[in-house]
Structures are given as C-alpha cells and as structure tokens.
C-alpha atoms as a PDB file:
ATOM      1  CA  UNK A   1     211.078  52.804 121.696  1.00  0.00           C
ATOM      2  CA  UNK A   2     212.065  50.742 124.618  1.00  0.00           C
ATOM      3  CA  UNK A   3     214.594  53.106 125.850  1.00  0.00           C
ATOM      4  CA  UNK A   4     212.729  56.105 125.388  1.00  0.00           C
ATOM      5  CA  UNK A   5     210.050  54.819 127.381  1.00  0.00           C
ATOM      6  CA  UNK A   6     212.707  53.561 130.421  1.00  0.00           C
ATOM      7  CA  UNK A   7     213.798  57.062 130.386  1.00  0.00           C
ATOM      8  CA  UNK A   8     210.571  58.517 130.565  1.00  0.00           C
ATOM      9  CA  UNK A   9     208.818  55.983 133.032  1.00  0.00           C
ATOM     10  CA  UNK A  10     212.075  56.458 134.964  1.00  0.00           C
ATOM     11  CA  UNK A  11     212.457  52.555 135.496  1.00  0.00           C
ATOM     12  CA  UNK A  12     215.717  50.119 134.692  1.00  0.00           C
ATOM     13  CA  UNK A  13     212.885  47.419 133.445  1.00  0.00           C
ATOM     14  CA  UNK A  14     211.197  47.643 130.516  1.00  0.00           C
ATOM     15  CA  UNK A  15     209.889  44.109 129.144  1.00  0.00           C
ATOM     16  CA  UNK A  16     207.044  42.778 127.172  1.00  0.00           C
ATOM     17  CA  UNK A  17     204.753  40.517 128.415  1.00  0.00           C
ATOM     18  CA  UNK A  18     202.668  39.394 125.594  1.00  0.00           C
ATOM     19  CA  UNK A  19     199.379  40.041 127.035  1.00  0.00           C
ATOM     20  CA  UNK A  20     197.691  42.931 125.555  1.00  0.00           C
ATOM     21  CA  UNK A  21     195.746  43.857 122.590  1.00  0.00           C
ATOM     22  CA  UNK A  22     195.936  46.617 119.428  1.00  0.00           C
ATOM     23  CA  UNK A  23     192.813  48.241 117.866  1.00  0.00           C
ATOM     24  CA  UNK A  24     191.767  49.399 114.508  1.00  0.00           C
ATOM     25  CA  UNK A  25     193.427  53.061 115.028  1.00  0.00           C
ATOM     26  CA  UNK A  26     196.763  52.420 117.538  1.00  0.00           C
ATOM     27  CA  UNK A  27     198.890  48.981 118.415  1.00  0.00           C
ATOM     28  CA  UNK A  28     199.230  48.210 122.251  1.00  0.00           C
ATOM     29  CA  UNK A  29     200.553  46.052 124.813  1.00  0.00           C
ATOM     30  CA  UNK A  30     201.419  45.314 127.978  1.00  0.00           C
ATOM     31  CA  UNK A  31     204.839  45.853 129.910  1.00  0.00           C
ATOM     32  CA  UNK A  32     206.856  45.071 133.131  1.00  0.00           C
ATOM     33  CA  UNK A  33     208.840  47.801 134.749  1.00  0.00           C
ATOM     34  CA  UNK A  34     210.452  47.954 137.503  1.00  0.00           C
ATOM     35  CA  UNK A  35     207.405  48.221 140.206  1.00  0.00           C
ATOM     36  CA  UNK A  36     204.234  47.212 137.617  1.00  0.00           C
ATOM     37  CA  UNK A  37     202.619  46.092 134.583  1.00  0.00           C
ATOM     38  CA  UNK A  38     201.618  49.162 132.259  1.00  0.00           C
ATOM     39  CA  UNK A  39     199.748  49.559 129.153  1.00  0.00           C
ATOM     40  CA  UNK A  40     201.235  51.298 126.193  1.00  0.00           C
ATOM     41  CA  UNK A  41     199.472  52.519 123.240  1.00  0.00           C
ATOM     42  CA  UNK A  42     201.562  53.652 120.367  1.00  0.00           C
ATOM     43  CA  UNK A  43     200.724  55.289 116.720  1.00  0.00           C
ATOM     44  CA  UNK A  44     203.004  56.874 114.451  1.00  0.00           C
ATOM     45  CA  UNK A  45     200.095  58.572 112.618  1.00  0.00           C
ATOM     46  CA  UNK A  46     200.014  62.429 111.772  1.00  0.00           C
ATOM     47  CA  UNK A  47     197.661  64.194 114.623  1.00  0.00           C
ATOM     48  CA  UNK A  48     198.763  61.290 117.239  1.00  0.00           C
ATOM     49  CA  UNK A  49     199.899  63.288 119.791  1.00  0.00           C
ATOM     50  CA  UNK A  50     196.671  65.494 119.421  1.00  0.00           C
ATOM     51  CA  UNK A  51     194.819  62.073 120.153  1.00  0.00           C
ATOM     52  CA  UNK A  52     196.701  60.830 122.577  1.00  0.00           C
ATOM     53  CA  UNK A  53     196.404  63.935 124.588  1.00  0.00           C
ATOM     54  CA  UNK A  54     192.793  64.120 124.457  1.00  0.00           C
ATOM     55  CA  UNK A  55     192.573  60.324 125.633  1.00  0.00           C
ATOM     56  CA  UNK A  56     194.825  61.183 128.715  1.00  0.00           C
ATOM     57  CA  UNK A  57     192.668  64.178 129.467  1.00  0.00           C
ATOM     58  CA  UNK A  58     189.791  62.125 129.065  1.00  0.00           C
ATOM     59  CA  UNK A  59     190.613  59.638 131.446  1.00  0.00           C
ATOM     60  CA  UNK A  60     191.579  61.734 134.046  1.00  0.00           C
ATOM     61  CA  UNK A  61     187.984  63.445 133.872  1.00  0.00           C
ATOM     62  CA  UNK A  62     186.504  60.397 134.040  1.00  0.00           C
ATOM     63  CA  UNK A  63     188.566  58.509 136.816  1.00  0.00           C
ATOM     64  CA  UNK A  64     188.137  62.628 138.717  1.00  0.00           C
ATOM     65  CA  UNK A  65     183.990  61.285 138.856  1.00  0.00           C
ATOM     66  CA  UNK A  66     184.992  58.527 141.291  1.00  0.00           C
ATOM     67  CA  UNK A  67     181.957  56.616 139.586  1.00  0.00           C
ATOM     68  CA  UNK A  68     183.153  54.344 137.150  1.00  0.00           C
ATOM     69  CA  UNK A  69     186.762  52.367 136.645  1.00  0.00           C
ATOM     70  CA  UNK A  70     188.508  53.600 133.787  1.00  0.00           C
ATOM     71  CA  UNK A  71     192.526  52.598 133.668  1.00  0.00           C
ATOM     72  CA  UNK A  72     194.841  54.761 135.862  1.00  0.00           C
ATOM     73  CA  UNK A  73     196.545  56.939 133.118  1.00  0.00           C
ATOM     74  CA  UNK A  74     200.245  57.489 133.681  1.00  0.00           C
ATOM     75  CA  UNK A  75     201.594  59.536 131.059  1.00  0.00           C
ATOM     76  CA  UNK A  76     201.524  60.537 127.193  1.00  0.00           C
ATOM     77  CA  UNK A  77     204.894  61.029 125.578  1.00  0.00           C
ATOM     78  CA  UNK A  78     206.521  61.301 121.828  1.00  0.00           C
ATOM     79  CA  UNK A  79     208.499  58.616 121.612  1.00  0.00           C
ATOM     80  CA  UNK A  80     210.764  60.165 118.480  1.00  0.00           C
ATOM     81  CA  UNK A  81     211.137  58.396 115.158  1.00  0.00           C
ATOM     82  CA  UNK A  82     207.969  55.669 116.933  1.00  0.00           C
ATOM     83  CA  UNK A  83     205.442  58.591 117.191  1.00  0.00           C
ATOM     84  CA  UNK A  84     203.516  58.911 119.829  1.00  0.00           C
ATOM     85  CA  UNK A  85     202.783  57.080 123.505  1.00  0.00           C
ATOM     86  CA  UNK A  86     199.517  56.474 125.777  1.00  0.00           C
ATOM     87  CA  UNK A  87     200.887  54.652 129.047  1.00  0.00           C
ATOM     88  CA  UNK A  88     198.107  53.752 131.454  1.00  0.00           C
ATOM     89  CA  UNK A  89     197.805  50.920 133.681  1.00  0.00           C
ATOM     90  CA  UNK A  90     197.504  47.399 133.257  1.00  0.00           C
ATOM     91  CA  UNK A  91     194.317  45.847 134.329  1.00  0.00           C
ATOM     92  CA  UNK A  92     193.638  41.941 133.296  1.00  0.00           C
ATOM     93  CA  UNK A  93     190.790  42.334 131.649  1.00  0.00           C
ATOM     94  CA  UNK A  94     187.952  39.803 129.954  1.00  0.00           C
ATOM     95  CA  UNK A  95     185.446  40.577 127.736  1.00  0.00           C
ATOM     96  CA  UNK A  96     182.005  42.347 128.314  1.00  0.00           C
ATOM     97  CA  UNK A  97     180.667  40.323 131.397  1.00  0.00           C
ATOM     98  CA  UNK A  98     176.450  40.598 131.443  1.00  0.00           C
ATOM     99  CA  UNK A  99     176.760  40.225 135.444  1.00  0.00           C
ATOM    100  CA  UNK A 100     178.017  43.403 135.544  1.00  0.00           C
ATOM    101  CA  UNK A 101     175.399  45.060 132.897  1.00  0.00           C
ATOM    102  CA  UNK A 102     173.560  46.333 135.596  1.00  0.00           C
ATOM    103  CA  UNK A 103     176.923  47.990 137.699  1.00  0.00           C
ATOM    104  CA  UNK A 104     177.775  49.376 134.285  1.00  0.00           C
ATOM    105  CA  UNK A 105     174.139  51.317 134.005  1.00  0.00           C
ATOM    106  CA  UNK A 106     174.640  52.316 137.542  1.00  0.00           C
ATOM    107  CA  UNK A 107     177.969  53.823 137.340  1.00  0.00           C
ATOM    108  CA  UNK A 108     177.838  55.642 133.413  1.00  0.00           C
ATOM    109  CA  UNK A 109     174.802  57.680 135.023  1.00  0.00           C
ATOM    110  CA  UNK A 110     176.638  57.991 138.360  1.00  0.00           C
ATOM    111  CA  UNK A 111     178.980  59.638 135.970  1.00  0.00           C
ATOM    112  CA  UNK A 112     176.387  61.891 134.017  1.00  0.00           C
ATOM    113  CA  UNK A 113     174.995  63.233 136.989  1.00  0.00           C
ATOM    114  CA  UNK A 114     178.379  63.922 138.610  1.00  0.00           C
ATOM    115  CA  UNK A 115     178.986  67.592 137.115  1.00  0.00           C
ATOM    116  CA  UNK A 116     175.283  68.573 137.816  1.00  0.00           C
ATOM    117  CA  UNK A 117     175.806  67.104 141.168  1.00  0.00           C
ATOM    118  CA  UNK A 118     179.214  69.698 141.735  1.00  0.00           C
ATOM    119  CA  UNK A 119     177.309  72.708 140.329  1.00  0.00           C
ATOM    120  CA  UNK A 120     174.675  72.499 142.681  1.00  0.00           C
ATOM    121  CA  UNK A 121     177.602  71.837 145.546  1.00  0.00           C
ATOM    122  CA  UNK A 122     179.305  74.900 143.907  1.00  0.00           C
ATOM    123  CA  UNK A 123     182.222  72.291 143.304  1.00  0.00           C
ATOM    124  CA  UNK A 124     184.760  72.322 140.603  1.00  0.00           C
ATOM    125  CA  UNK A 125     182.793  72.061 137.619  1.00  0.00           C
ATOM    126  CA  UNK A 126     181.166  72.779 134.130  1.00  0.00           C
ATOM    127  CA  UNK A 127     178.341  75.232 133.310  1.00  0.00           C
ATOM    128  CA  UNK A 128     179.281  74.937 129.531  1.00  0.00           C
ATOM    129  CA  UNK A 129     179.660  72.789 126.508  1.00  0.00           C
ATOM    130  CA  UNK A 130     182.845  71.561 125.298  1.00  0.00           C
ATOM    131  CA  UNK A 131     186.217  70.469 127.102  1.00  0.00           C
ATOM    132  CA  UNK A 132     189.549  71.908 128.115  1.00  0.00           C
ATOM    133  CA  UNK A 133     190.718  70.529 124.814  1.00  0.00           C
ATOM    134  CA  UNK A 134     190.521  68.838 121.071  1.00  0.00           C
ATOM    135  CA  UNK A 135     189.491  64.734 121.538  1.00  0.00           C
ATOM    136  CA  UNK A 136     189.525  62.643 119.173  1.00  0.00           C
ATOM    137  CA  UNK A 137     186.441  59.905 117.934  1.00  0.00           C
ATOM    138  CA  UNK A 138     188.961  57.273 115.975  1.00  0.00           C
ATOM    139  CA  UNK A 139     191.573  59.748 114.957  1.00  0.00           C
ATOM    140  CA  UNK A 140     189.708  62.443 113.827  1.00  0.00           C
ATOM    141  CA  UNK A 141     189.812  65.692 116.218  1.00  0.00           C
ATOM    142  CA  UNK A 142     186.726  66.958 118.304  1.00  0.00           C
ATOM    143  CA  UNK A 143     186.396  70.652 118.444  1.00  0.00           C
ATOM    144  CA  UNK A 144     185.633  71.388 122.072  1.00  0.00           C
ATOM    145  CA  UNK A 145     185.172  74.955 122.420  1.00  0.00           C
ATOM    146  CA  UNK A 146     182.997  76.155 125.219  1.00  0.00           C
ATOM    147  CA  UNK A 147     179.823  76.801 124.556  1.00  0.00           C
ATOM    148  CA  UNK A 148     176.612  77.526 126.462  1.00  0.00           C
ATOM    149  CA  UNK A 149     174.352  76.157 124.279  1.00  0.00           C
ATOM    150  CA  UNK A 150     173.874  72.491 123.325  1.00  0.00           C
ATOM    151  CA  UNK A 151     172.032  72.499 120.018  1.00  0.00           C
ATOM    152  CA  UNK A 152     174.839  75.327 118.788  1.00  0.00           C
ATOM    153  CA  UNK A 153     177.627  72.576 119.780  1.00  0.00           C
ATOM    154  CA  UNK A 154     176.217  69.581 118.662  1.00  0.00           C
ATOM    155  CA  UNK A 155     175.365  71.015 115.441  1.00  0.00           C
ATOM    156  CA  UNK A 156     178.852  72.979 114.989  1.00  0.00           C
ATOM    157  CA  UNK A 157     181.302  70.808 116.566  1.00  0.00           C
ATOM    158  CA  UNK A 158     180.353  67.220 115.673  1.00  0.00           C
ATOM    159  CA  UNK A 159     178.087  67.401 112.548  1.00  0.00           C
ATOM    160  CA  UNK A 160     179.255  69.950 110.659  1.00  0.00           C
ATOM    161  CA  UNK A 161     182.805  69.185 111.521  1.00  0.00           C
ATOM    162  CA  UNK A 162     182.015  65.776 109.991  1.00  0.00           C
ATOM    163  CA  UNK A 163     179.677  66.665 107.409  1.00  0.00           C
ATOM    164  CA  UNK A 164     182.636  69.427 106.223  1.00  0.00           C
ATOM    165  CA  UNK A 165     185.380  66.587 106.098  1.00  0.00           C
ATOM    166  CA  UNK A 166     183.208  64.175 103.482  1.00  0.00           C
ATOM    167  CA  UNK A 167     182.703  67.193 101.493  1.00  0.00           C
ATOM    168  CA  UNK A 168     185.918  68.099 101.094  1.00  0.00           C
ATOM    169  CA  UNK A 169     187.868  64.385 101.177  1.00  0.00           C
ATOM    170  CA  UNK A 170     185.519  62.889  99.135  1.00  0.00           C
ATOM    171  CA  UNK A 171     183.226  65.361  97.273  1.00  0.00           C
ATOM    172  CA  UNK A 172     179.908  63.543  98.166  1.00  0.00           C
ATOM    173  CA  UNK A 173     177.259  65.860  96.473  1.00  0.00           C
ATOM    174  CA  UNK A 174     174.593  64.173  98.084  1.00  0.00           C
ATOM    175  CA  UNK A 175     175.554  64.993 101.711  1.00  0.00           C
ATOM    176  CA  UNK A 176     176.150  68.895 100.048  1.00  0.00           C
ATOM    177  CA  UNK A 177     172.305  68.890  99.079  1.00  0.00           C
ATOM    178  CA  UNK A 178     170.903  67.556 102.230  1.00  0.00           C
ATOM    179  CA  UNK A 179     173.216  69.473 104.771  1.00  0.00           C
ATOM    180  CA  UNK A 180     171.002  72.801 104.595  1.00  0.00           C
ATOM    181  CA  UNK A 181     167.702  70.320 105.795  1.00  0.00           C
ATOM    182  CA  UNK A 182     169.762  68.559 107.983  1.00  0.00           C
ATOM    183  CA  UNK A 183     171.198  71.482 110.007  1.00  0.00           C
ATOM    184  CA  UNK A 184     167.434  72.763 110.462  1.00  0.00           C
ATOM    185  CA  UNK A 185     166.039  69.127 111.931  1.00  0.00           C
ATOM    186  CA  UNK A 186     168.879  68.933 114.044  1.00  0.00           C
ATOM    187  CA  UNK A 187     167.534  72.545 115.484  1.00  0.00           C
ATOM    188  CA  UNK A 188     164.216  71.615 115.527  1.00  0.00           C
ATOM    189  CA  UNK A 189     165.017  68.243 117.210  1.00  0.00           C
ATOM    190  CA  UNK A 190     167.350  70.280 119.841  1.00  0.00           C
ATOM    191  CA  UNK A 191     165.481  73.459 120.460  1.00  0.00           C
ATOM    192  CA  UNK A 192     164.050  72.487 124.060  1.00  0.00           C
ATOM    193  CA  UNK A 193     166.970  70.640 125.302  1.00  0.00           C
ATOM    194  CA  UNK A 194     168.156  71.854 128.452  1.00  0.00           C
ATOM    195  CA  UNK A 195     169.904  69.370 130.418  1.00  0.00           C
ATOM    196  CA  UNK A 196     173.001  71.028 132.133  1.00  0.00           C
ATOM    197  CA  UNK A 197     176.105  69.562 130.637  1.00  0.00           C
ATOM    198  CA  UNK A 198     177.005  66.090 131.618  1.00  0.00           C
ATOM    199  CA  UNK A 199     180.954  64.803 131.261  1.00  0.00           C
ATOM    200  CA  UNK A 200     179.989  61.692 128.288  1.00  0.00           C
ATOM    201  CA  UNK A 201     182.842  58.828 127.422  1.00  0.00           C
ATOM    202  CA  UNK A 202     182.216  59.380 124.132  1.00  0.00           C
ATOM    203  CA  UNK A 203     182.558  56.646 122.244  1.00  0.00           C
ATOM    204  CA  UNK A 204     181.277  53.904 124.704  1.00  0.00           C
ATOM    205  CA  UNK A 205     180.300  51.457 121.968  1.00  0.00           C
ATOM    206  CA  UNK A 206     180.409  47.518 123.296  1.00  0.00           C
ATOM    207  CA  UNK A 207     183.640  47.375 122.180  1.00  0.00           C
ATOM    208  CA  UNK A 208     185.277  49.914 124.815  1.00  0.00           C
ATOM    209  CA  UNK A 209     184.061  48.454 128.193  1.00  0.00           C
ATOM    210  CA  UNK A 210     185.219  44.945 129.339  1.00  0.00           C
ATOM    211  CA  UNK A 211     185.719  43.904 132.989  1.00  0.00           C
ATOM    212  CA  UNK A 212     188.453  42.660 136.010  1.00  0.00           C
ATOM    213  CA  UNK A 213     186.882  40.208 138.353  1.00  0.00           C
ATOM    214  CA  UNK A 214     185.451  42.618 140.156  1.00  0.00           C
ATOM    215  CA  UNK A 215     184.233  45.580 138.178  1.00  0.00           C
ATOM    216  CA  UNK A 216     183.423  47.132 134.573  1.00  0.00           C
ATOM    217  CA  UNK A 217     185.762  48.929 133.319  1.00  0.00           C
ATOM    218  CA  UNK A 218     185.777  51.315 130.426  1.00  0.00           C
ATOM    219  CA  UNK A 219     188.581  52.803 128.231  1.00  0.00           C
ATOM    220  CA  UNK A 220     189.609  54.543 124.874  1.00  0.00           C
ATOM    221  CA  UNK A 221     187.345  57.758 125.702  1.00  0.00           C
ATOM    222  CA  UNK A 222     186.497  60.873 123.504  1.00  0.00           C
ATOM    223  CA  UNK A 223     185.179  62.980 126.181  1.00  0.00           C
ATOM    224  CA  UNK A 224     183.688  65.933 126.373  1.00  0.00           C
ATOM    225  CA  UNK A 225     180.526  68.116 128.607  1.00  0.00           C
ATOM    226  CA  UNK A 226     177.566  66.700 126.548  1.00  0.00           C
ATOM    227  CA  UNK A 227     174.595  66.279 127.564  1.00  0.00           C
ATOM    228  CA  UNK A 228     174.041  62.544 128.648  1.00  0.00           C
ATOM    229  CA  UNK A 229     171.712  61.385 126.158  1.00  0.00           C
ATOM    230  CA  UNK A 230     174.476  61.919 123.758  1.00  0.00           C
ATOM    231  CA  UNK A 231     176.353  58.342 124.871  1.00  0.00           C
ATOM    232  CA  UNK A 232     173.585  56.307 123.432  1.00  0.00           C
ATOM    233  CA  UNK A 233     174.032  57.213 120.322  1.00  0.00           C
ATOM    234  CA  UNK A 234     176.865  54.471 119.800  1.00  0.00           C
ATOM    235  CA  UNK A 235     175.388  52.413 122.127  1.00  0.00           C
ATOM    236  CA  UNK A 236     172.668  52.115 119.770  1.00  0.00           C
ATOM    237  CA  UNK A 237     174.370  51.945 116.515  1.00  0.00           C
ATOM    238  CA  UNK A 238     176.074  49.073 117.459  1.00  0.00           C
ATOM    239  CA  UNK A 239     174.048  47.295 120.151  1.00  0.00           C
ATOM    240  CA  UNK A 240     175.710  44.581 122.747  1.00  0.00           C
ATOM    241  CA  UNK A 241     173.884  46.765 125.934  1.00  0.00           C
ATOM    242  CA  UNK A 242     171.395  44.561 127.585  1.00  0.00           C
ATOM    243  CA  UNK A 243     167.957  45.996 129.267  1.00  0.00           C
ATOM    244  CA  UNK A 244     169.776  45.308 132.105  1.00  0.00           C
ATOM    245  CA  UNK A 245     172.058  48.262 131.462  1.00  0.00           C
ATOM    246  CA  UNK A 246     169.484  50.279 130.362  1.00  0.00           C
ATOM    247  CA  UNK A 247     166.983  49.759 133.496  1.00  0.00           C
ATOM    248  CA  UNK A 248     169.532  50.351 135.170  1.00  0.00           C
ATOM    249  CA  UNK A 249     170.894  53.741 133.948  1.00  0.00           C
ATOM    250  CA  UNK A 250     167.309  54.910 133.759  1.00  0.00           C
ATOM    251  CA  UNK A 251     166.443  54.566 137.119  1.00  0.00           C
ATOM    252  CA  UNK A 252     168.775  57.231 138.126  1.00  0.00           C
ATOM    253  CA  UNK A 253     168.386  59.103 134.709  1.00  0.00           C
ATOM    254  CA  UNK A 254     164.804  58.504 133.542  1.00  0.00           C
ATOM    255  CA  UNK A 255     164.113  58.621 129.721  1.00  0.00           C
ATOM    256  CA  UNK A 256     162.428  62.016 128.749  1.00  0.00           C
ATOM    257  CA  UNK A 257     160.235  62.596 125.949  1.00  0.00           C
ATOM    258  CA  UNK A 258     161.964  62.874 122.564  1.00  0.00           C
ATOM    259  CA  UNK A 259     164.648  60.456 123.757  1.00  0.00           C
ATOM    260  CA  UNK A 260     164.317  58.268 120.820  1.00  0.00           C
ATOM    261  CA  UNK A 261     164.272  61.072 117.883  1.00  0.00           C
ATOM    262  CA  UNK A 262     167.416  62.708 119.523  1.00  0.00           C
ATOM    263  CA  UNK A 263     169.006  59.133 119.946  1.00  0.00           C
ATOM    264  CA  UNK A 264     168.996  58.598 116.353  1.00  0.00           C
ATOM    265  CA  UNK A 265     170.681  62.408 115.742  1.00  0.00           C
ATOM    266  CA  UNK A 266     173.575  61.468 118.156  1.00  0.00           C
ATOM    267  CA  UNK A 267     173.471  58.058 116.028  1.00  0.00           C
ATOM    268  CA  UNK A 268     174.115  59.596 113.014  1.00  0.00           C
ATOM    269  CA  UNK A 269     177.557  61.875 113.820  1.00  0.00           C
ATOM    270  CA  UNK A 270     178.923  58.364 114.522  1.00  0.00           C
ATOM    271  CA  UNK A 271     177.183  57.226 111.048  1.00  0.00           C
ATOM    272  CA  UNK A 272     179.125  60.101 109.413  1.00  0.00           C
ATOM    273  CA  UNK A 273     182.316  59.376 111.796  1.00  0.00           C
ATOM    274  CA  UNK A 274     182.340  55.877 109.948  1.00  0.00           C
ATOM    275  CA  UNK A 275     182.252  57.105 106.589  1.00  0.00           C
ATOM    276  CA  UNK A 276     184.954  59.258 107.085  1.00  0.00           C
ATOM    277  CA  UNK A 277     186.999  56.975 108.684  1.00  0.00           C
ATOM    278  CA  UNK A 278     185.842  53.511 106.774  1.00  0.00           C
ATOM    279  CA  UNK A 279     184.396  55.102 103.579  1.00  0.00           C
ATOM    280  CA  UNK A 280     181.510  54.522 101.464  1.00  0.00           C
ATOM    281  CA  UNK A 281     180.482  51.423 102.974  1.00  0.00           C
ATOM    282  CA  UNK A 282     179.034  53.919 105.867  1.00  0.00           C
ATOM    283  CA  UNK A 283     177.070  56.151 103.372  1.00  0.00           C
ATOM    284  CA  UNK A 284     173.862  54.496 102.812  1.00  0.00           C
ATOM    285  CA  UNK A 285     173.480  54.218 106.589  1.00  0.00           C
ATOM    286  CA  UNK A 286     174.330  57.703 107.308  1.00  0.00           C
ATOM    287  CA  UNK A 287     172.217  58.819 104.422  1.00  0.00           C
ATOM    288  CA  UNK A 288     169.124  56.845 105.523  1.00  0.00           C
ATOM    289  CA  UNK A 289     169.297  57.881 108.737  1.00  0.00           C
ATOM    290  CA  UNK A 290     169.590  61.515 107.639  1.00  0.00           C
ATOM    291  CA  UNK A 291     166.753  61.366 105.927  1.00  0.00           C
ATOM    292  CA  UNK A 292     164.233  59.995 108.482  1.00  0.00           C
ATOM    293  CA  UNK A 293     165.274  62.847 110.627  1.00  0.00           C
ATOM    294  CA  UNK A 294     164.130  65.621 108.129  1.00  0.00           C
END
C-alpha cells in the first residue's frame, strides 16, 4: 500500500509514525512524506470508495464555511488489492477539551448559518435538500438527492432508507407494523418546518470532535443540506456536549418551539443507524423511541 500511496502523493518518503488512531468502521494512521505528516484512512470493505468519497466531499464543504477546523483533505484513492484511501492532514490532536465547548457552539452554528448567509448574498449556495453526492453514516450510504422539501427528505432519505434495510437484512416484523404510524408522526412532527437548508456534519457525536492547542476540530463527517436542528440528534443520543456548547450555539441559533419533539425524530434515524450497523442490541431503543413519537 506504501508504494501506491508514494506514487499517488507524488513523494520519495512514505513512513509510519505510530501516532494515529483506527475506528470501529476504517484503520488509520499517521505518515511522513517528503514535506509533512498526513493522515490515512484505509478499508477494504465493499462500498469503501463510495464512503470515502462522500467523507472527502464532506470535508471540503465544511472547511469551504471558513467557520470551523475540520482536517485539510488531500486526496481519496483505491489503493488496489488494500481497498480504498482517505488522506487528509495530520493534526496532533487530544481529546474533547471543555475550554473549547463554548468555541465549538460558536463555530457549528457559524457553520449552519453559513449557506443561509450566501443565499441572501446571492453567493454560491444551496436552496435545496440533499448534497452533490451519496455520504455515508458508518458505512451505510446516504441518499442525497435534491429536494425542496425537508419533511419529504428526512422521511425518504434517512428513515425509510433505514427502516427498508432492517426489513429486508433482518426481517424485523415489528418495525414492518409500526412504519405506516411512524411515517405519519414524522409528517405531522415536520409539517411547519421551514428553515432554509443548513450544510450539517452529520454525525457530530462526542466522539468526532477533539482539539489542537488552539482550536476544536471536527472530523469523520456525513454531510449533507439539512436543516440545523438535525445535528443534535446524535449529540443527544450520546451526550458528552456541555451547556456550555449549547448556550453557546443558541445564542446565534435560538431554540424554536418543537425543538425537543423533532430532536428525538433526528435521534431515532441514528437509533435505527445502530441497529443496522450493531444489531439487535439497538432495537429496544429505536423501538421505544418510535413509539413515544406516535
């Protein structure tokens, strides 16, 4: 893989350094080349490239904002027989840091805001739902098709998409008999939103922002044009935000009515994300939750 990669990155070096880290879904770690330290993620796993793709994309959007660090990506690339490569920069990074809780707020709704701030500026931007193409949440694929209506996208291209999948992997015939009551509280829940689209991470859950000395940082994105409330979703599933954050964020993006109810239905495609990923272990939970939405 090695060579591949010194052919690619067009450098003569090419060395580990042992400092890096692999996740549950792809291995990584850090190199030397000729002129820096890069990242590599790698994953030999059917649909990689697909994923890989949609993280590069990703962090390009988000870096575009200007409002919050994300690392510098550099390239993705099939590395042959190895499957597939994510090269980004190398930043040194330590774990969630609380002083910067606040900076964090600041910049994710910095980010939110940005597209509504280049549609009124009649900059580069999106009126629609959707992306320029497929992410992936773990390593399952996002349908991003524009779309001018939230509810309609939500519903279609994350639910569904998920609800579909456990249906037809693992024949749950409970999820069959609650889909038709789910699909109508998600429309009820939906029906007035109309927040203009909002570029999202994704999958910000504590686990995918850390910090340099300096900054917060955040990486391994799903993105899409959401609508903003849509990031705390994970955020809440999994906790490790402080009010901090949260004042934070909400002083440039107050909380609006029904904030908590739709919360919990953004909650609950990462619920159902789980259980297709993990398995049953994720059903109660996404059943439960279900149901208190009806």
């Amino acid at each position: 893989m090695e060579e591949i990669l010194k052919q690619k990155l067009g450098t003569a070096r090419f060395e580990r350094t042992g400092r890096g880290a692999s996740g549950c879904i792809s291995k990584g770690g850090a190199y030397t080349t000729d002129n820096r330290i890069v990242f590599v993620k790698t994953n030999n796993k059917k649909g990689s490239d697909l994923m890989f793709q949609g993280e590069f994309a990703s962090l390009q959007a988000i870096e575009a904002t200007g409002a919050v660090r994300v690392p510098h990506p550099i390239g993705n690339f099939s590395v042959g027989p190895y499957g597939e490569a994510l090269i980004t920069e190398y930043l040194d990074l330590s774990g969630p840091s609380q002083k910067f809780s606040a900076v964090l707020g600041t910049n994710i709704a910095k980010m939110h805001l940005h597209n509504a701030k280049c549609l009124k500026n009649e900059a580069r931007a999106s009126g629609f739902f959707g992306f320029h193409t497929t992410t992936c949440c773990g390593f399952i694929p996002q349908p991003n098709e524009w779309t001018d209506d939230w509810a309609t996208f939500f519903i279609r291209n994350r639910l569904k998409v998920q609800v579909d999948r456990i249906i037809q992997e693992r024949g749950d015939r409970d999820i069959v008999q609650l889909w038709s009551k789910l699909e109508r509280a998600a429309e009820r829940i939906l029906k007035d939103e109309n927040e203009l689209p909002a570029l999202v991470h994704g999958d910000l859950w504590s686990g995918n922002w850390a910090s340099t000395e300096d900054e917060p940082v955040i990486f391994d994105p799903a993105s899409f044009y959401g609508t903003s409330e849509y990031e705390f979703g994970i955020m809440t599933m999994f906790g490790g935000f402080d009010r901090e954050l949260k004042r934070a964020y909400h002083k440039l993006i107050p909380e609006r009515d029904g904030f908590d109810k739709r919360t919990k239905l953004y909650e609950l495609f990462h619920h159902l994300n789980h259980w297709n990923h993990f398995g049953g272990s994720y059903k109660a939970s996404a059943l439960s939750l279900a149901n208190s939405l009806l």
